[in-house]
C-alpha atoms as a PDB file:
ATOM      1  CA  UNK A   1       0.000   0.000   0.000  1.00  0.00           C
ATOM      2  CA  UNK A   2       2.787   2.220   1.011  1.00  0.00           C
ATOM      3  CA  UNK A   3       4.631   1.510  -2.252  1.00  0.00           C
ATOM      4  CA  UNK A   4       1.408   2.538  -4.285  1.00  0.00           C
ATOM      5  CA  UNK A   5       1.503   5.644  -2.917  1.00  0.00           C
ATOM      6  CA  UNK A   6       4.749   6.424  -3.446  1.00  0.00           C
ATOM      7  CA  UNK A   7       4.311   5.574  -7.162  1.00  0.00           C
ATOM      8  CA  UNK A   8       1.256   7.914  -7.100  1.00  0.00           C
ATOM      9  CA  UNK A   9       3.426  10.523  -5.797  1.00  0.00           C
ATOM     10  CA  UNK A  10       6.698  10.438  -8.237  1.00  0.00           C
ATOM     11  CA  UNK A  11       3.842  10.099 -11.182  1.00  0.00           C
ATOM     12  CA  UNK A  12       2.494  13.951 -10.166  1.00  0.00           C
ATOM     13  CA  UNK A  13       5.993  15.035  -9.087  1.00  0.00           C
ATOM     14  CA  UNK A  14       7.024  14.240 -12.817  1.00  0.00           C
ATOM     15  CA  UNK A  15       4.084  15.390 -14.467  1.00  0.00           C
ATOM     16  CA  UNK A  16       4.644  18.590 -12.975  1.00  0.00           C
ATOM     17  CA  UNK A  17       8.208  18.548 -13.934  1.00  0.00           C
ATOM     18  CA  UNK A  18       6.797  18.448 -17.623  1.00  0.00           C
ATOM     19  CA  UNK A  19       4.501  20.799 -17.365  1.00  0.00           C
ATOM     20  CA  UNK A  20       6.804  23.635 -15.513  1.00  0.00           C
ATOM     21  CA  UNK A  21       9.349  22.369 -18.540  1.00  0.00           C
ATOM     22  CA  UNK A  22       6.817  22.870 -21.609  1.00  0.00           C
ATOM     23  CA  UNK A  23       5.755  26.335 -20.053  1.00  0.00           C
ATOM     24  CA  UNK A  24       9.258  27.106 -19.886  1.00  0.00           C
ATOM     25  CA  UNK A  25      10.233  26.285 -23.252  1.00  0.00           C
ATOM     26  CA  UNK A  26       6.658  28.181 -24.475  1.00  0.00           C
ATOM     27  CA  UNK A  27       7.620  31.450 -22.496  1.00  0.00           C
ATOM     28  CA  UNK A  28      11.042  31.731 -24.142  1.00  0.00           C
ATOM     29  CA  UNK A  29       9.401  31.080 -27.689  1.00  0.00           C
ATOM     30  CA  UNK A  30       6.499  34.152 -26.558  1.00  0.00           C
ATOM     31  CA  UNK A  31       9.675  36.335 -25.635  1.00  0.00           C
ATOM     32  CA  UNK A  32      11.647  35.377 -28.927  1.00  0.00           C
ATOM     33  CA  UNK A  33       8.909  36.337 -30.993  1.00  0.00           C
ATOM     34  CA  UNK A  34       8.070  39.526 -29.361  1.00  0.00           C
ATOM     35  CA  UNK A  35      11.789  40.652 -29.596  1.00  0.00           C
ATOM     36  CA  UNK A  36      11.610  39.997 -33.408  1.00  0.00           C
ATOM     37  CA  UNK A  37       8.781  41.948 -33.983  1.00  0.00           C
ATOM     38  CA  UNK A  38      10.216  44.770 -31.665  1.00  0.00           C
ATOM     39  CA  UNK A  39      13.392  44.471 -33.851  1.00  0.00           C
ATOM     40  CA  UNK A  40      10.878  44.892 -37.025  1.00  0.00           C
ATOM     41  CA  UNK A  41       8.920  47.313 -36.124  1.00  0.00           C
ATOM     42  CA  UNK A  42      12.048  49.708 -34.758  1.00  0.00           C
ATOM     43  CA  UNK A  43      12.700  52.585 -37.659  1.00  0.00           C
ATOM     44  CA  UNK A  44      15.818  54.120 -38.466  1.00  0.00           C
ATOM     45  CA  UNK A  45      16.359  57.173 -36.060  1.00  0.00           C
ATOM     46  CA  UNK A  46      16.817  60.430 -38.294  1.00  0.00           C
ATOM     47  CA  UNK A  47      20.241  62.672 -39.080  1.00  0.00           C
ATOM     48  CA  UNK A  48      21.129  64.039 -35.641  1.00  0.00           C
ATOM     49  CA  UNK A  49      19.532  67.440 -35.392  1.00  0.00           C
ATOM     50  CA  UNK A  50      16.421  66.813 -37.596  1.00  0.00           C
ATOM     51  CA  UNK A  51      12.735  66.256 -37.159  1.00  0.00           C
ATOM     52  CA  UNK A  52      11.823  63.885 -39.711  1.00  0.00           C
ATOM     53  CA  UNK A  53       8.011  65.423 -38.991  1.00  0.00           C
ATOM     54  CA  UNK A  54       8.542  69.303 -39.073  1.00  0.00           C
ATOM     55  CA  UNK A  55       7.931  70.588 -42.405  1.00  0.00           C
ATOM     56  CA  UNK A  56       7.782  74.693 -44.132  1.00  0.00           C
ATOM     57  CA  UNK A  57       5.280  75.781 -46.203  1.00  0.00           C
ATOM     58  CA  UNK A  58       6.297  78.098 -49.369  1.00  0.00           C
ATOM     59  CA  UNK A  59       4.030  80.023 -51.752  1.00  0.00           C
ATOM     60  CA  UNK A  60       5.661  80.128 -54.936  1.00  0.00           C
ATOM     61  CA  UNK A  61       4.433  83.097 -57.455  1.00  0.00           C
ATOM     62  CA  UNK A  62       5.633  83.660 -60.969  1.00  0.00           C
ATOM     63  CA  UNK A  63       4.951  87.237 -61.952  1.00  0.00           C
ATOM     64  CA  UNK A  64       6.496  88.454 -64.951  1.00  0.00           C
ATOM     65  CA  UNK A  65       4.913  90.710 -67.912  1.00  0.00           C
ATOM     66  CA  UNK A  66       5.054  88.258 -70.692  1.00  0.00           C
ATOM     67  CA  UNK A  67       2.551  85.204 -69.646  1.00  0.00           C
ATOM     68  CA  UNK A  68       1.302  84.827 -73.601  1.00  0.00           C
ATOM     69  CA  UNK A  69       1.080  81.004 -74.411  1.00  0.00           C
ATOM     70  CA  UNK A  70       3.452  80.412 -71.141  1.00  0.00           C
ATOM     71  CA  UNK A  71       4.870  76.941 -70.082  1.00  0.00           C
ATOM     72  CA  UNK A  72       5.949  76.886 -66.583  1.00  0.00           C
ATOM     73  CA  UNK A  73       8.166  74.232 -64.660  1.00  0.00           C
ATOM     74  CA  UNK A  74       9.185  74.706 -61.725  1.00  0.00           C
ATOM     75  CA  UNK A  75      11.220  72.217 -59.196  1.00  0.00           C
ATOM     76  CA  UNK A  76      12.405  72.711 -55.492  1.00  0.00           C
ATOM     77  CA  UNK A  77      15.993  70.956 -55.556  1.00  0.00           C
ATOM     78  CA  UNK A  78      17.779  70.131 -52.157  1.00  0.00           C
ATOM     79  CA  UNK A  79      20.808  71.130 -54.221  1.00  0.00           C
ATOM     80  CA  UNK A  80      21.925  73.333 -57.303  1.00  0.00           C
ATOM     81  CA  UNK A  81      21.827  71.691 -60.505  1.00  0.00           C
ATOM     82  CA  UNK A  82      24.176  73.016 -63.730  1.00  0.00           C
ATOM     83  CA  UNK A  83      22.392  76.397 -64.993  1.00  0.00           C
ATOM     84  CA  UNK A  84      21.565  75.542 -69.395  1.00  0.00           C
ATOM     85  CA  UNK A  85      24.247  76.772 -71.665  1.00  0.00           C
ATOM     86  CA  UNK A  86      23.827  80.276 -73.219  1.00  0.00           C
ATOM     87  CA  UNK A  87      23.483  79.791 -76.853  1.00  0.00           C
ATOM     88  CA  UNK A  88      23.139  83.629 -78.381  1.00  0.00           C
ATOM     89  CA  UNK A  89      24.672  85.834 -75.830  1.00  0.00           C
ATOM     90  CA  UNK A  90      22.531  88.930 -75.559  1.00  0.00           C
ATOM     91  CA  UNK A  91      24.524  91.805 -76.094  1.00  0.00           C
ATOM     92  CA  UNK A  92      24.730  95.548 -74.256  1.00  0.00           C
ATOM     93  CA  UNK A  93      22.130  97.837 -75.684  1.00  0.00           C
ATOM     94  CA  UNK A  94      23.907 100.670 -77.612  1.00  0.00           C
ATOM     95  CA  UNK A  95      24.855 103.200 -75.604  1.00  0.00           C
ATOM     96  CA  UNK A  96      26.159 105.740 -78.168  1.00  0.00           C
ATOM     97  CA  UNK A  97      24.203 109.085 -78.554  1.00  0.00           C
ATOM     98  CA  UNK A  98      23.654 108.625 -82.214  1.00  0.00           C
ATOM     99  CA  UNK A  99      22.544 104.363 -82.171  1.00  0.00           C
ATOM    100  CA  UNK A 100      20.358 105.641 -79.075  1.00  0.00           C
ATOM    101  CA  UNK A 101      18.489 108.591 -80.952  1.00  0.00           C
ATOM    102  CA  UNK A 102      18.207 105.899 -84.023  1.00  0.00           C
ATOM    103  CA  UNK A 103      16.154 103.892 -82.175  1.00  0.00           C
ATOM    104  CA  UNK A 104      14.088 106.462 -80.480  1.00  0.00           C
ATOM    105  CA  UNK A 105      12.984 107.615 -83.990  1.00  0.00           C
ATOM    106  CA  UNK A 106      11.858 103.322 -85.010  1.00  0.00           C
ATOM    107  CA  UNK A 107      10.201 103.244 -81.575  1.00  0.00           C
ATOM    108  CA  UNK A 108       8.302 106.578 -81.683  1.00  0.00           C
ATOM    109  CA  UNK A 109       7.246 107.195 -85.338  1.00  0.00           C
ATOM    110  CA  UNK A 110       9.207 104.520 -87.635  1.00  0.00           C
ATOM    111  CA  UNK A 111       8.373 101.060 -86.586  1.00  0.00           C
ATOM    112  CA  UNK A 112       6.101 102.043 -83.604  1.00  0.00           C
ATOM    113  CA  UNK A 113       5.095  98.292 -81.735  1.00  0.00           C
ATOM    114  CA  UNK A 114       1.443  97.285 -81.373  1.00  0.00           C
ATOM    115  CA  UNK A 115       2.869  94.493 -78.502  1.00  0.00           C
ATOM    116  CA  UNK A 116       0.981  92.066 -80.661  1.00  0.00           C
ATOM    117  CA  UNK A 117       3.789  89.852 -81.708  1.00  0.00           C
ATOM    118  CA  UNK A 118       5.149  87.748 -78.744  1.00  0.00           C
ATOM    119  CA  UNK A 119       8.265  90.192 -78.208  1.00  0.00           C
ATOM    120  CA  UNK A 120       9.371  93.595 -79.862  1.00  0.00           C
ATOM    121  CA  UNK A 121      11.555  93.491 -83.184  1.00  0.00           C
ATOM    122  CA  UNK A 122      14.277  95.319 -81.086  1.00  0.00           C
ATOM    123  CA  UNK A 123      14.125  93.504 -77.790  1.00  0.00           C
ATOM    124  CA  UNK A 124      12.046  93.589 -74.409  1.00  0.00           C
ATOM    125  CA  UNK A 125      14.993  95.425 -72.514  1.00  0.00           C
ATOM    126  CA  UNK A 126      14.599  98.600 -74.926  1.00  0.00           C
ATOM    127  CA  UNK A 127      11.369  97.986 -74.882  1.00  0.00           C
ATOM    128  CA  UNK A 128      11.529  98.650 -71.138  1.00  0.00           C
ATOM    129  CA  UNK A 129      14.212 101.320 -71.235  1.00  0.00           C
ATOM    130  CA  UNK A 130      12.293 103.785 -74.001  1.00  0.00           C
ATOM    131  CA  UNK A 131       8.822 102.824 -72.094  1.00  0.00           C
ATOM    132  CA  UNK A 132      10.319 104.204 -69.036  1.00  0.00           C
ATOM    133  CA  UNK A 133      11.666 106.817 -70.378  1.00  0.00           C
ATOM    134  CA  UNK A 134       8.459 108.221 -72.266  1.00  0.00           C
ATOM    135  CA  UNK A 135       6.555 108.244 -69.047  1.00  0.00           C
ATOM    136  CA  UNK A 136       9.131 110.216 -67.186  1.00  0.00           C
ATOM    137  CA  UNK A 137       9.395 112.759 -70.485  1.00  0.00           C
ATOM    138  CA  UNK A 138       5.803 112.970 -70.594  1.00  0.00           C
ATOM    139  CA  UNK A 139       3.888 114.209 -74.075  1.00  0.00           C
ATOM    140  CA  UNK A 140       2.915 111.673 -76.737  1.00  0.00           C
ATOM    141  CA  UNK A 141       4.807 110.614 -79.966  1.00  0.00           C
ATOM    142  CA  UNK A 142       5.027 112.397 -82.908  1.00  0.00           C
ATOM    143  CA  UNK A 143       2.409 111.836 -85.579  1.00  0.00           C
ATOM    144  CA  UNK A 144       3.862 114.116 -88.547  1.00  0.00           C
ATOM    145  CA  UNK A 145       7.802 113.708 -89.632  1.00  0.00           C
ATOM    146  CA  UNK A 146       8.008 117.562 -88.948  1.00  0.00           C
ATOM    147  CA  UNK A 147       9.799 118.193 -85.676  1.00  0.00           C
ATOM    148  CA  UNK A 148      10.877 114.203 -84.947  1.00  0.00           C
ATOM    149  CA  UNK A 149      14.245 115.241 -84.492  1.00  0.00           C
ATOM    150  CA  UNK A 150      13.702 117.789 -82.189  1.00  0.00           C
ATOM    151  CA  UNK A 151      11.570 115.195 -79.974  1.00  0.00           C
ATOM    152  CA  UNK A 152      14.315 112.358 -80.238  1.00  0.00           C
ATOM    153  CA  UNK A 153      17.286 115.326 -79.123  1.00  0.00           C
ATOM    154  CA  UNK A 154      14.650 115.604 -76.058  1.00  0.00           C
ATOM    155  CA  UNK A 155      14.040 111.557 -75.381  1.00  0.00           C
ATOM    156  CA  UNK A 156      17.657 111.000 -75.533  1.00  0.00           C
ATOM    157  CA  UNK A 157      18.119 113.001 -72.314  1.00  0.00           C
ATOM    158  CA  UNK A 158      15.665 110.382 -70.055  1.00  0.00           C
ATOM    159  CA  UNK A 159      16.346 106.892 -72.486  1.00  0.00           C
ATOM    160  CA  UNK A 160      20.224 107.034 -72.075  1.00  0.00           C
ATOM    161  CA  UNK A 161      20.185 106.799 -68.587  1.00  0.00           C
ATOM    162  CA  UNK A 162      17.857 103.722 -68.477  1.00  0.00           C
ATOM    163  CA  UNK A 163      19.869 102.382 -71.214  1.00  0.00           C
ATOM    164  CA  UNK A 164      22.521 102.321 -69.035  1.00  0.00           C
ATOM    165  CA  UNK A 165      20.744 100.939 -65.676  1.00  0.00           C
ATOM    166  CA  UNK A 166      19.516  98.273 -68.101  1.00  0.00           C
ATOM    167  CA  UNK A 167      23.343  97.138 -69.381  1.00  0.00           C
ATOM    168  CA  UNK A 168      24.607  97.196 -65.453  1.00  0.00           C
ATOM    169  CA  UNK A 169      21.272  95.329 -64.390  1.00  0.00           C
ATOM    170  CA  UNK A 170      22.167  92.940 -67.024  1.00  0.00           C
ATOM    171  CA  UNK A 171      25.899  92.866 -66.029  1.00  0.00           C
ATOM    172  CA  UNK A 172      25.064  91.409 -62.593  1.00  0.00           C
ATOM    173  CA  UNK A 173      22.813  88.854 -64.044  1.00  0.00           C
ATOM    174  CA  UNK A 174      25.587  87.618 -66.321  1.00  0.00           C
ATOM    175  CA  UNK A 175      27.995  87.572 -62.893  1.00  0.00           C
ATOM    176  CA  UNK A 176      25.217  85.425 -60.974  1.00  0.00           C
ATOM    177  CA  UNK A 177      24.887  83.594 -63.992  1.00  0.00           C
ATOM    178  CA  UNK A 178      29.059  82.521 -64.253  1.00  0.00           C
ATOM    179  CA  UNK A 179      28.709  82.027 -60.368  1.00  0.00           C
ATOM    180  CA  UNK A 180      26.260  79.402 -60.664  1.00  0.00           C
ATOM    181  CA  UNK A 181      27.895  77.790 -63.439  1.00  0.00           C
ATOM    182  CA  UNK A 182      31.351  77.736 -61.064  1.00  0.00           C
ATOM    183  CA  UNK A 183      29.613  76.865 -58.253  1.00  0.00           C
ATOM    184  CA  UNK A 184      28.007  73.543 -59.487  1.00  0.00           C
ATOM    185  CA  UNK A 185      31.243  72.115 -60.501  1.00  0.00           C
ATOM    186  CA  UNK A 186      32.876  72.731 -57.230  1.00  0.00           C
ATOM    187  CA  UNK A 187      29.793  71.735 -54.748  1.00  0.00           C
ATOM    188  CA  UNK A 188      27.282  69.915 -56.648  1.00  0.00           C
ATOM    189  CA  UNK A 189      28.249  66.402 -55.448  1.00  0.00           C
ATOM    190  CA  UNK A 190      29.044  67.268 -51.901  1.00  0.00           C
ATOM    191  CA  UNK A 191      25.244  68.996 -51.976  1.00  0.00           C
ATOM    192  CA  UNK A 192      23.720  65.993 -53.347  1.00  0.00           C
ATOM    193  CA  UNK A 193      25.685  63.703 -50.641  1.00  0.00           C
ATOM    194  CA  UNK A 194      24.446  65.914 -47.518  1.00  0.00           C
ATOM    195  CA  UNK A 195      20.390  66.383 -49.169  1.00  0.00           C
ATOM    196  CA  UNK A 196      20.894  62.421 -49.194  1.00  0.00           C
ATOM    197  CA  UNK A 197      21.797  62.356 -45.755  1.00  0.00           C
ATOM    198  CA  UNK A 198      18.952  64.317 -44.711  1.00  0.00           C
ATOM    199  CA  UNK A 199      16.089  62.771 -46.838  1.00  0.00           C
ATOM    200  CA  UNK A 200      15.813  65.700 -49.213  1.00  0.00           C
ATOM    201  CA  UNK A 201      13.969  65.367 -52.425  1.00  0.00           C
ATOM    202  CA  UNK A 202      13.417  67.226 -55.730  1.00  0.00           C
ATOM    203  CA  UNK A 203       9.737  68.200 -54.889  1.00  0.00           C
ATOM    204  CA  UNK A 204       7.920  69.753 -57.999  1.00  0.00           C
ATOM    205  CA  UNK A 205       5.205  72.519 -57.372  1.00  0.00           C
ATOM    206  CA  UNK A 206       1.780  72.274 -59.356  1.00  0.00           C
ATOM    207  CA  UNK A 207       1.041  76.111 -60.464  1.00  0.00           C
ATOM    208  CA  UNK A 208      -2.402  77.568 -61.663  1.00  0.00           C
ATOM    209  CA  UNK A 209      -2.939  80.941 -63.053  1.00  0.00           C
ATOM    210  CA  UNK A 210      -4.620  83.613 -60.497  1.00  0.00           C
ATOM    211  CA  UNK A 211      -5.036  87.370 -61.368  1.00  0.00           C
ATOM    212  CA  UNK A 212      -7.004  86.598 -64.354  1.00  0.00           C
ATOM    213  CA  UNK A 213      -3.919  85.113 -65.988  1.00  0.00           C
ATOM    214  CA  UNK A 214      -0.895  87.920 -65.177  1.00  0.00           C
ATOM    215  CA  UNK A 215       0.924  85.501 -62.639  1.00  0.00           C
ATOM    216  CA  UNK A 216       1.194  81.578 -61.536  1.00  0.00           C
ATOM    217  CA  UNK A 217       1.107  80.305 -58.156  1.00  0.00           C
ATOM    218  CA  UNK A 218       1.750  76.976 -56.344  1.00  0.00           C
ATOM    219  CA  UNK A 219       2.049  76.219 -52.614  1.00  0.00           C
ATOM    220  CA  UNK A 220       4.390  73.235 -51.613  1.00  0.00           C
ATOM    221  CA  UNK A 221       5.665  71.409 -48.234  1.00  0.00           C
ATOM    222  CA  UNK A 222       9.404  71.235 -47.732  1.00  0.00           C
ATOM    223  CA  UNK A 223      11.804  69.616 -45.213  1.00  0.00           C
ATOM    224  CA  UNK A 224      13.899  72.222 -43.361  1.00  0.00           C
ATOM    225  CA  UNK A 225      17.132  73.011 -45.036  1.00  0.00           C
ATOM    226  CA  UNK A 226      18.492  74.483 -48.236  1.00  0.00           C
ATOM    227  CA  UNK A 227      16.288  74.246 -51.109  1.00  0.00           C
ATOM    228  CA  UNK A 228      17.127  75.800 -54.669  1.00  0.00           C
ATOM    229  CA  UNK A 229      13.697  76.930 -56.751  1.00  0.00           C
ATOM    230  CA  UNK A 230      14.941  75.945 -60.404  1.00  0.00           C
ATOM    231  CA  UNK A 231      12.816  76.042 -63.344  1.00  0.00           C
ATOM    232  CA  UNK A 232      11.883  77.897 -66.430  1.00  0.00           C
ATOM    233  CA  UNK A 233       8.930  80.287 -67.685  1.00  0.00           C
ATOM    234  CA  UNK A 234       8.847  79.922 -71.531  1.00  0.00           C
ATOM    235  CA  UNK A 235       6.362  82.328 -73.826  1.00  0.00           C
ATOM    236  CA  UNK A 236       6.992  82.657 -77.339  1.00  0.00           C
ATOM    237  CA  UNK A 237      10.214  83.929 -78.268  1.00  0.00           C
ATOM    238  CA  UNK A 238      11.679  84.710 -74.774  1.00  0.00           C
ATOM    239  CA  UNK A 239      12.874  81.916 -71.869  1.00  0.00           C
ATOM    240  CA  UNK A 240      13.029  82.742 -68.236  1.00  0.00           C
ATOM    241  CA  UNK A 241      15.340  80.324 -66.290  1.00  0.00           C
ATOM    242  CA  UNK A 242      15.602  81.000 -62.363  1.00  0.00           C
ATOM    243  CA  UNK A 243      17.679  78.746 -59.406  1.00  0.00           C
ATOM    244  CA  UNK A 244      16.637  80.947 -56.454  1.00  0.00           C
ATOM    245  CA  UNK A 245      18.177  79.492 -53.401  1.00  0.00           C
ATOM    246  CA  UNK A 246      15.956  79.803 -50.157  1.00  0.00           C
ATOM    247  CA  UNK A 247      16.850  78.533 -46.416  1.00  0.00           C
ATOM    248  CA  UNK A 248      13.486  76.889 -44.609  1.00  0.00           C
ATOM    249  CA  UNK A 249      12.790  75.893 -40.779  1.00  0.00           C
ATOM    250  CA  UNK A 250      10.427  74.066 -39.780  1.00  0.00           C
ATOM    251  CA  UNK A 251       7.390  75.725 -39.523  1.00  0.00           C
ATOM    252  CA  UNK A 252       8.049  78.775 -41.706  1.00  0.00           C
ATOM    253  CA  UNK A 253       5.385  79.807 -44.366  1.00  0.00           C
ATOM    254  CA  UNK A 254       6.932  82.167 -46.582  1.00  0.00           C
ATOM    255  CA  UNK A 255       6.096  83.458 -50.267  1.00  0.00           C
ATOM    256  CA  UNK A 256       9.068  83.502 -53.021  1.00  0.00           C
ATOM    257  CA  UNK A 257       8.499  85.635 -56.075  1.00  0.00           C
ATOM    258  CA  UNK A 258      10.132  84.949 -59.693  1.00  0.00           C
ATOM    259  CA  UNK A 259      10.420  87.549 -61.422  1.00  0.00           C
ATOM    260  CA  UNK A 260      12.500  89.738 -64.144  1.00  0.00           C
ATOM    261  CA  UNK A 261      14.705  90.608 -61.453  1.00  0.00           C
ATOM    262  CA  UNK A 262      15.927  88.072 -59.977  1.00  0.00           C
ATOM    263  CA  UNK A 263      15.636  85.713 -63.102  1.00  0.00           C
ATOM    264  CA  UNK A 264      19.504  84.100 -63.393  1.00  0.00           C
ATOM    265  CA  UNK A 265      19.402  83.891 -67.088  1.00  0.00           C
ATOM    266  CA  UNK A 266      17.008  85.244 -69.731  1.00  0.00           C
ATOM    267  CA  UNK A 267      16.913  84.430 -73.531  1.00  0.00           C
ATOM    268  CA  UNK A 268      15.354  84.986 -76.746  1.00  0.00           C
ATOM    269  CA  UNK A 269      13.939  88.129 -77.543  1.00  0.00           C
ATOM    270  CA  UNK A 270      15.269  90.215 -74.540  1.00  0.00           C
END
């Protein structure tokens, strides 16, 4: 009888041994499996410095006077990218009393523009420059050859001036222009490296015409950090190229205007 028991006893001492055994083994194979789906579901922490969350806002505006049959493109790089090659360099306007007074007389009674063709025969920068200077002379154009030559003596006075603030506006371009080209070939791949670093991409921006066509807007989200606005504005006969560079935080809502001004290169009829 004694024995029985004893048998009884080492039977539920070694069942239990099983049991505690088989939980054992089932709690280690619960623990492995939650570590590998910790390990799975752990993502890469950002660049030191960075929130891969925060994000700027920039409106984007293209407002320029010729928007005739435009194509716009527009591209916010995380680095500069090589400016296109200049083709027909666009020479100085004439800056000699007698070319300047020449030119007057096509303008005002000659070969007077309608603006109906997609650029003046001469070029929008004398365009601009005898424009300018007619408002500030006052008095309308002569209708009658008698007494033209007296009016272009008096237009010279206010068109050589913006002649000249035209050819030294265009001077800098040309600089900024040569500085971008130099630029990319000494930085371009160490720019490229870092935006990779950070997660920067080229992020287009969609633009849609407001003010009853005169200008073209787009809003888009960037990371913080350097971003270069790069594009073109093309009408027919004249090319606007910009690569504006612009510094974001997060947060930051900020408008960037393209324009004549600050246009790095400009071809075609200008």
């Amino acid at each position: 009888m004694l024995v029985s028991e004893f048998k009884k006893l080492g039977g539920c001492i070694l069942a239990l041994s099983v049991a505690v055994t088989v939980s054992s083994h089932a709690s280690a194979a619960q623990n492995q499996t939650a570590a590998a789906q910790t390990e799975t579901t752990v993502e890469a922490l950002p660049p030191d410095g960075i929130d891969p969350q925060a994000k700027a806002w920039v409106k984007l505006r293209i407002s320029v006077p010729q928007m005739k049959d435009r194509i716009d493109k527009i591209t916010f790089y995380p680095y500069s990218t090589k400016p296109p090659k200049i083709k027909v360099l666009n020479m100085p306007l004439p800056e000699e009393d007698k070319q300047i007074k020449q030119m007057i007389l096509s303008s005002g009674y000659l070969s007077r523009q309608s603006l109906t063709k997609p650029y003046p025969d001469i070029g929008w920068r004398w365009h601009y420059a005898y424009r300018n200077a007619q408002k500030r002379a006052g008095g309308d154009e002569p209708r009658f050859i008698g007494g033209i030559y007296r009016w272009a003596d008096n237009m010279l006075k206010y068109v050589k001036p913006e002649v000249e603030r035209i050819n030294r506006i265009e001077e800098v371009r040309n600089a900024r222009y040569l500085k971008a080209v130099e630029e990319f070939e000494d930085s371009h791949k160490d720019e490229e490296m870092e935006a990779l670093r950070l997660g920067l991409e080229p992020t287009p921006v969609v633009l849609h015409s407001v003010n009853k066509g005169t200008a073209m807007e787009g809003i888009v989200s960037l990371k913080p950090g350097e971003w270069y606005a790069t594009g073109e504005h093309k009408t027919p006969g004249l090319t606007y190229y910009w690569q504006e560079k612009l510094k974001v935080n997060a947060g930051d809502k900020t408008t960037l205007i393209l324009n004549d001004s600050n246009s790095m290169l400009i071809t075609g009829g200008w």
